[in-house]
N, C-alpha and C. Protein backbone atom coordinates (compact mmCIF):
# COMPACT_ATOMS: atom_id res chain seq x y z
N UNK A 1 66.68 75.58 99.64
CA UNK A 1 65.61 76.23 100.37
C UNK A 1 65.84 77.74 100.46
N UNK A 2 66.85 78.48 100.98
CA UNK A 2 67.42 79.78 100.99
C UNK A 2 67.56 80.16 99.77
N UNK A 3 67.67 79.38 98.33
CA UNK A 3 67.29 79.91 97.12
C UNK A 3 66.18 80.59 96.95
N UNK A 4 65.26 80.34 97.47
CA UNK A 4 63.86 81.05 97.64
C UNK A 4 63.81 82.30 97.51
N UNK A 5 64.61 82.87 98.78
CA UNK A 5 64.77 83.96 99.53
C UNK A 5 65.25 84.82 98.37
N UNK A 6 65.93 84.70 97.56
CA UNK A 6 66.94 85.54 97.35
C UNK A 6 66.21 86.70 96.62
N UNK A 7 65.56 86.38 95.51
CA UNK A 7 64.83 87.74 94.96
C UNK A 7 64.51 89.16 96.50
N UNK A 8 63.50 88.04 97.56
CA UNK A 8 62.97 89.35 98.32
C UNK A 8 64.28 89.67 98.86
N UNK A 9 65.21 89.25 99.25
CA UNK A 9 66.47 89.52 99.83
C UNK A 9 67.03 91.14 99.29
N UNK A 10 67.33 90.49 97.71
CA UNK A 10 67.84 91.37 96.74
C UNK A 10 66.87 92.93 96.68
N UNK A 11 65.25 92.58 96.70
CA UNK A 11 64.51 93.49 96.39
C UNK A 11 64.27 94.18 98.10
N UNK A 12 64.64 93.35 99.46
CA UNK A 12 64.93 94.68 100.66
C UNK A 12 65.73 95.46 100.09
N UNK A 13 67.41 94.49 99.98
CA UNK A 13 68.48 95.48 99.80
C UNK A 13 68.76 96.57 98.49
N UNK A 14 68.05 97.06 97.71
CA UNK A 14 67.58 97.73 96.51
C UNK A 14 66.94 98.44 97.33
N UNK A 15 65.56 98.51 98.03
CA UNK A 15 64.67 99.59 98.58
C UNK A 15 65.37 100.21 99.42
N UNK A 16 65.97 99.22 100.24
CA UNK A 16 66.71 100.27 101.62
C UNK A 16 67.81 101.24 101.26
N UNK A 17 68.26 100.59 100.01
CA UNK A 17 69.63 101.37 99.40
C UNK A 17 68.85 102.58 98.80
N UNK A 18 67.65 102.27 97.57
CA UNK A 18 67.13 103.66 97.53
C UNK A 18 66.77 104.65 98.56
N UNK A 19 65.76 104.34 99.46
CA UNK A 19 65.92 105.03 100.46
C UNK A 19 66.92 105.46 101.35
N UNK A 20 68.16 104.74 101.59
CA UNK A 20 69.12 105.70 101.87
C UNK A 20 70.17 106.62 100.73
N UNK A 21 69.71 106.36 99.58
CA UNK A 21 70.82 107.88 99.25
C UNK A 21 69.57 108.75 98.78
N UNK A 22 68.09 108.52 98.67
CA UNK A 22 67.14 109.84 99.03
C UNK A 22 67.21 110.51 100.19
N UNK A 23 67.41 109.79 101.16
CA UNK A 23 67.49 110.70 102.35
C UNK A 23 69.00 111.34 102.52
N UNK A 24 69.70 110.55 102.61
CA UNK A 24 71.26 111.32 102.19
C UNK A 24 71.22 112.58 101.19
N UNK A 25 70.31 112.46 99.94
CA UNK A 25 70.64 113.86 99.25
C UNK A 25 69.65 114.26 99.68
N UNK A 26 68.21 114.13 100.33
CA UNK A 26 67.50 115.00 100.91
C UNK A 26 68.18 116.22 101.86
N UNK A 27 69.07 115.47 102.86
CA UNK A 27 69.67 116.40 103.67
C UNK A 27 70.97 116.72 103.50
N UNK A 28 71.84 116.76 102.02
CA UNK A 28 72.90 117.03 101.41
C UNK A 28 72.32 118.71 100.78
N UNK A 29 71.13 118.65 99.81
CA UNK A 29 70.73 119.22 98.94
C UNK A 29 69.74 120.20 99.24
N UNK A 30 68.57 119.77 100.04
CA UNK A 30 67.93 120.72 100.58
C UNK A 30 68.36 121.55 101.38
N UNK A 31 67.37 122.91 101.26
CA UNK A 31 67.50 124.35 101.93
C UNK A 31 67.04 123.81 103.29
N UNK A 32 67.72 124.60 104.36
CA UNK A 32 66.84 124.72 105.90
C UNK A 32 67.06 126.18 106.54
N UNK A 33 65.41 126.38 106.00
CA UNK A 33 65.37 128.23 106.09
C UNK A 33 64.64 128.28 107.52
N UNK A 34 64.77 128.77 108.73
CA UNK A 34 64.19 128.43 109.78
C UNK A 34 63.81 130.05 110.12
N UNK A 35 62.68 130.03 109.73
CA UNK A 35 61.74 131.44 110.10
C UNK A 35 60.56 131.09 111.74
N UNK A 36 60.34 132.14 111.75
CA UNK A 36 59.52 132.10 112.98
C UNK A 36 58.26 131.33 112.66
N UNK A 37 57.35 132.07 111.47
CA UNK A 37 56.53 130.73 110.73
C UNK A 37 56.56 129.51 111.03
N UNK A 38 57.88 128.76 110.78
CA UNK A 38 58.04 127.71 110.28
C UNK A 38 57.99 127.22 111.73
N UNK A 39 58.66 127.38 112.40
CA UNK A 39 58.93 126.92 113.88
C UNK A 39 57.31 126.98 115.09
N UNK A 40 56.80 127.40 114.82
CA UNK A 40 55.17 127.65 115.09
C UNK A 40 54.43 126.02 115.30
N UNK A 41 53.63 125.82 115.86
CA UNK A 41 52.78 124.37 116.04
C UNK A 41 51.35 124.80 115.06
N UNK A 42 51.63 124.23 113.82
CA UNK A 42 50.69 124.00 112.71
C UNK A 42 49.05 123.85 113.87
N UNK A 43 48.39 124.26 113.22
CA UNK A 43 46.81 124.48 114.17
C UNK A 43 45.99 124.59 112.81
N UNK A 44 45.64 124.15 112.05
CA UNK A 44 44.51 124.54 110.57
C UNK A 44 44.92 125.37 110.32
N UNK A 45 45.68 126.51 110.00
CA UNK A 45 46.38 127.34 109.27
C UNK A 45 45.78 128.49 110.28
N UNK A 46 45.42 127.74 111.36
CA UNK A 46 45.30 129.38 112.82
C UNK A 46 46.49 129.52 113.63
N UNK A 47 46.58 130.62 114.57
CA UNK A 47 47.61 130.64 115.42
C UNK A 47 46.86 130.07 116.67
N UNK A 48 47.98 128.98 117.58
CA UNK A 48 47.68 127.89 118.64
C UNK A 48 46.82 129.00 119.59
N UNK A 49 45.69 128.19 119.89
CA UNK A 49 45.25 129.26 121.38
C UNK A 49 45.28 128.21 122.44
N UNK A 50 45.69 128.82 123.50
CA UNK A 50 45.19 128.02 124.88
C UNK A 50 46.75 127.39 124.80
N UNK A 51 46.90 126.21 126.02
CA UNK A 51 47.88 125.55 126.36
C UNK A 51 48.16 123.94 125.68
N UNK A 52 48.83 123.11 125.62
CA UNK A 52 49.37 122.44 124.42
C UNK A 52 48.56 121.21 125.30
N UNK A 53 48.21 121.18 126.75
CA UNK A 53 47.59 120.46 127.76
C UNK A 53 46.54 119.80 127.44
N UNK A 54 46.31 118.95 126.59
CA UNK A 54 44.67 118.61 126.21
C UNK A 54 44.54 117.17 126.96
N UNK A 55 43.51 117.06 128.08
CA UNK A 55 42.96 116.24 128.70
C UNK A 55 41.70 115.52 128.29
N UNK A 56 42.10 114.44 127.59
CA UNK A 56 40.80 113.42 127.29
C UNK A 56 39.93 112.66 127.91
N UNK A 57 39.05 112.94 128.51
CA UNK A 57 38.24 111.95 129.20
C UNK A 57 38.92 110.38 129.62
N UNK A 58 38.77 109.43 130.81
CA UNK A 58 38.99 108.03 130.78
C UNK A 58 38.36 107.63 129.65
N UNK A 59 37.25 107.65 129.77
CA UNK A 59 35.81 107.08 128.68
C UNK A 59 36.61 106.67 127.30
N UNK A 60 37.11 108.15 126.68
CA UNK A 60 37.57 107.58 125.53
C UNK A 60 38.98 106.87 125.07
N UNK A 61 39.53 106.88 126.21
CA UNK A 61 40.34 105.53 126.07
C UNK A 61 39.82 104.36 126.37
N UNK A 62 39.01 104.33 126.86
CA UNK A 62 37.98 102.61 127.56
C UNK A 62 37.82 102.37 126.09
N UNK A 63 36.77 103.45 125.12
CA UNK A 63 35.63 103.20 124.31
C UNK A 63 37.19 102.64 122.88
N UNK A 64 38.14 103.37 122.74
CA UNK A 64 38.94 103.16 121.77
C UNK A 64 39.59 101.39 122.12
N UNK A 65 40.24 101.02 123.41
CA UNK A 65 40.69 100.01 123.60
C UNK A 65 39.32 98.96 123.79
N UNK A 66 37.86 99.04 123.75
CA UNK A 66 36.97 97.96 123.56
C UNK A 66 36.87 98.00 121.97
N UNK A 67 37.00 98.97 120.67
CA UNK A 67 37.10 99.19 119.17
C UNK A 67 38.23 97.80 119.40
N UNK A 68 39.73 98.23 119.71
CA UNK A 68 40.70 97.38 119.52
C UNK A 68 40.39 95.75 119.64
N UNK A 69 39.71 95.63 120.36
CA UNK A 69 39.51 94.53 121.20
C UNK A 69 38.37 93.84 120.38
N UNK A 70 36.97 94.09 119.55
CA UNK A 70 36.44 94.15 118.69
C UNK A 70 36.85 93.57 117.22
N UNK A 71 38.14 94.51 117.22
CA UNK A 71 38.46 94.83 115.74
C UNK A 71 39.07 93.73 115.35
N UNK A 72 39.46 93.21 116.63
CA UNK A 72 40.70 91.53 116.49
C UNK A 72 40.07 90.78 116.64
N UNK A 73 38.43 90.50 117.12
CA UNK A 73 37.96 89.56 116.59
C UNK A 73 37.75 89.21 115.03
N UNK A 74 37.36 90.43 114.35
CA UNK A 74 36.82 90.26 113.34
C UNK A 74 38.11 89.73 112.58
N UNK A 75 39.29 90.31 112.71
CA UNK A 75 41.04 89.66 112.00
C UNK A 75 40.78 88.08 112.12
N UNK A 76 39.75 87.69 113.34
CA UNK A 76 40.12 85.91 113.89
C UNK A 76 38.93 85.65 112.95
N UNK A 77 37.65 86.42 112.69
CA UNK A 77 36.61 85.70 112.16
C UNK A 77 36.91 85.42 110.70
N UNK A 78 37.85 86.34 109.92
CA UNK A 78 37.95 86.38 108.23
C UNK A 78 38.64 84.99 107.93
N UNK A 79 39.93 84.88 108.59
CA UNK A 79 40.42 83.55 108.07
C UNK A 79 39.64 82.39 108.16
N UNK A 80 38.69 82.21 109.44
CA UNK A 80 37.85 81.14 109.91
C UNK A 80 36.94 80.98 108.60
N UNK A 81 36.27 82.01 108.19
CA UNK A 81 35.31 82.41 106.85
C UNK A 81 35.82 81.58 105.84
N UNK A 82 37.38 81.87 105.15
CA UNK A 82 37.85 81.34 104.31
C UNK A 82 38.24 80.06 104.26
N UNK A 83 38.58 79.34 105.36
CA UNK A 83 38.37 77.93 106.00
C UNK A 83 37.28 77.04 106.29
N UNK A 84 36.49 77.36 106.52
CA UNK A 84 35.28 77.08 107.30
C UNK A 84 34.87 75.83 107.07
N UNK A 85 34.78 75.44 105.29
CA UNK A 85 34.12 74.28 105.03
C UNK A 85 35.54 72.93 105.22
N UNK A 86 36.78 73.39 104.99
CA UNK A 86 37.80 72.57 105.42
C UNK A 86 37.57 72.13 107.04
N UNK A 87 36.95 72.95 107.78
CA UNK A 87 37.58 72.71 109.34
C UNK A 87 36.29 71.58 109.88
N UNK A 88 35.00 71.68 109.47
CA UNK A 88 33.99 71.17 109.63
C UNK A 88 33.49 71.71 110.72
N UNK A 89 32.61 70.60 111.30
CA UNK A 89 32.02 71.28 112.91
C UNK A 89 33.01 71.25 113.83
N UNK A 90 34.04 70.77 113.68
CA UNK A 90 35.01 71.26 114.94
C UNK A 90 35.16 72.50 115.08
N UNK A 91 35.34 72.78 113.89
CA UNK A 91 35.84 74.71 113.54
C UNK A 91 34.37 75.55 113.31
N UNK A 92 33.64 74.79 113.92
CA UNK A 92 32.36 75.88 113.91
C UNK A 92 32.13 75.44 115.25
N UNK A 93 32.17 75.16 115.91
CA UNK A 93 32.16 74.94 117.49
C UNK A 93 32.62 75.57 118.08
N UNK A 94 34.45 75.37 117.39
CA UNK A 94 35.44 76.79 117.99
C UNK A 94 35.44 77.68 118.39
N UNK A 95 34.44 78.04 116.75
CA UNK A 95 34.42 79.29 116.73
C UNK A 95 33.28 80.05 117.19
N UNK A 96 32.10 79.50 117.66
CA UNK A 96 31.01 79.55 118.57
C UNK A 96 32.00 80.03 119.85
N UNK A 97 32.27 79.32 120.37
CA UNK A 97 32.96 79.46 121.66
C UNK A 97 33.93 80.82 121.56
N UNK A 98 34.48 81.03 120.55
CA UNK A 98 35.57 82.06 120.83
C UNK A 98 34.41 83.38 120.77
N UNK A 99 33.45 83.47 120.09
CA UNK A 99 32.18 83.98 119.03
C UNK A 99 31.60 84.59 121.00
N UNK A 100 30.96 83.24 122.03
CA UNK A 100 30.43 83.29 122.89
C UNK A 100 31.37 83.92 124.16
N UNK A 101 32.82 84.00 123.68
CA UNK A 101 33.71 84.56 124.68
C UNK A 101 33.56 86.14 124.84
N UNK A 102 34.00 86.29 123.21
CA UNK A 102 33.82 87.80 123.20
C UNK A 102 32.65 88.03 123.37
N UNK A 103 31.30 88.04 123.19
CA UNK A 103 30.12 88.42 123.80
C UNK A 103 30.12 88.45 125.12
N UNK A 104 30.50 87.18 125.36
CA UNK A 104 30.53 87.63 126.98
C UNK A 104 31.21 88.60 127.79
N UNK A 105 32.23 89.20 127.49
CA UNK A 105 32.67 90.18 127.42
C UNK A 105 32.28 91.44 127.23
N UNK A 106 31.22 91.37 125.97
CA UNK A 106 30.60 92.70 125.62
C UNK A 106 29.55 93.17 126.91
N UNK A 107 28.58 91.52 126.98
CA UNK A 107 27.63 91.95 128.40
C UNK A 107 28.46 92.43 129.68
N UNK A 108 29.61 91.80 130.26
CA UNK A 108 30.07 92.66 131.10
C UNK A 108 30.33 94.00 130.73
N UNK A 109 30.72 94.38 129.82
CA UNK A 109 31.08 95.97 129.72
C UNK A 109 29.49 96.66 129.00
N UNK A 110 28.87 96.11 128.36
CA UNK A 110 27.34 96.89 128.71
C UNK A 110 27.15 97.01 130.31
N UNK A 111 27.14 95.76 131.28
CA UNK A 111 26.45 96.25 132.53
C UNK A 111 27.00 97.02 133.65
N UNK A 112 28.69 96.82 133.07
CA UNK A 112 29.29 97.63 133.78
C UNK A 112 29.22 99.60 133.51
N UNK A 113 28.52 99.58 132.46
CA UNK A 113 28.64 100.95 131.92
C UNK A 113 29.26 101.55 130.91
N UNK A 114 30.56 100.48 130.55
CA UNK A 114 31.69 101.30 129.80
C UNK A 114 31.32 101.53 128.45
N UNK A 115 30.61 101.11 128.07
CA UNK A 115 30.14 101.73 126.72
C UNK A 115 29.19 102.44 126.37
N UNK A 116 28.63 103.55 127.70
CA UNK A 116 27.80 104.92 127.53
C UNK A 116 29.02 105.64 127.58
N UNK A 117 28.65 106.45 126.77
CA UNK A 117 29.18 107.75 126.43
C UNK A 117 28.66 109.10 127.13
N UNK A 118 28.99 109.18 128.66
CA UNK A 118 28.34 110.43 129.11
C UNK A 118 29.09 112.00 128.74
């Protein structure tokens, strides 16, 4: 059974080994020229204005964590898709129900507001 394994085994320990003696001669071999330039907070090739302080609305953390929340249904709906005719009406019932959960969900956060954007 652990015969299986062994190729991906072999092919981690090969990647990780490349990647460690690139990074080993990365920082063996490369220059570190430390100019005032360089040390600067990249801004589109402007110099930073204002304070590093940027305050985002609640809203758009609500509106990003209901995306998340969304986005994992659709991860639950693809496999169901590719199954579907194996599972029969049990697995379309299911999935009604899981289908009628998250909606229900959505109407609370329509009536609660959280998904205007003021």
């Amino acid at each position: 059974m652990t015969a299986v394994y062994i190729p991906a085994l072999i092919y981690l320990a090969v990647t990780m080994g490349v990647m460690a003696v690139i990074l080993f001669l990365s920082a063996r071999i490369g220059r570190r020229r430390v100019t005032r330039e360089k040390m600067l907070p990249y801004e589109c090739g402007m110099d930073p204005l204002g304070t590093l302080e940027i305050h985002f609305p609640i809203k758009f953390y609500v509106v990003a964590m209901i995306f998340i929340i969304f986005d994992i249904e659709t991860v639950f709906l693809y496999p169901w898709a590719v199954v579907f005719r194996d599972l029969g009406w049990f697995g379309f019932v299911e999935m009604l129900l899981f289908t009628a959960v998250i909606l229900i969900g959505l109407v609370y956060l329509f009536r609660k507001g959280a998904l205007e954007w003021e």
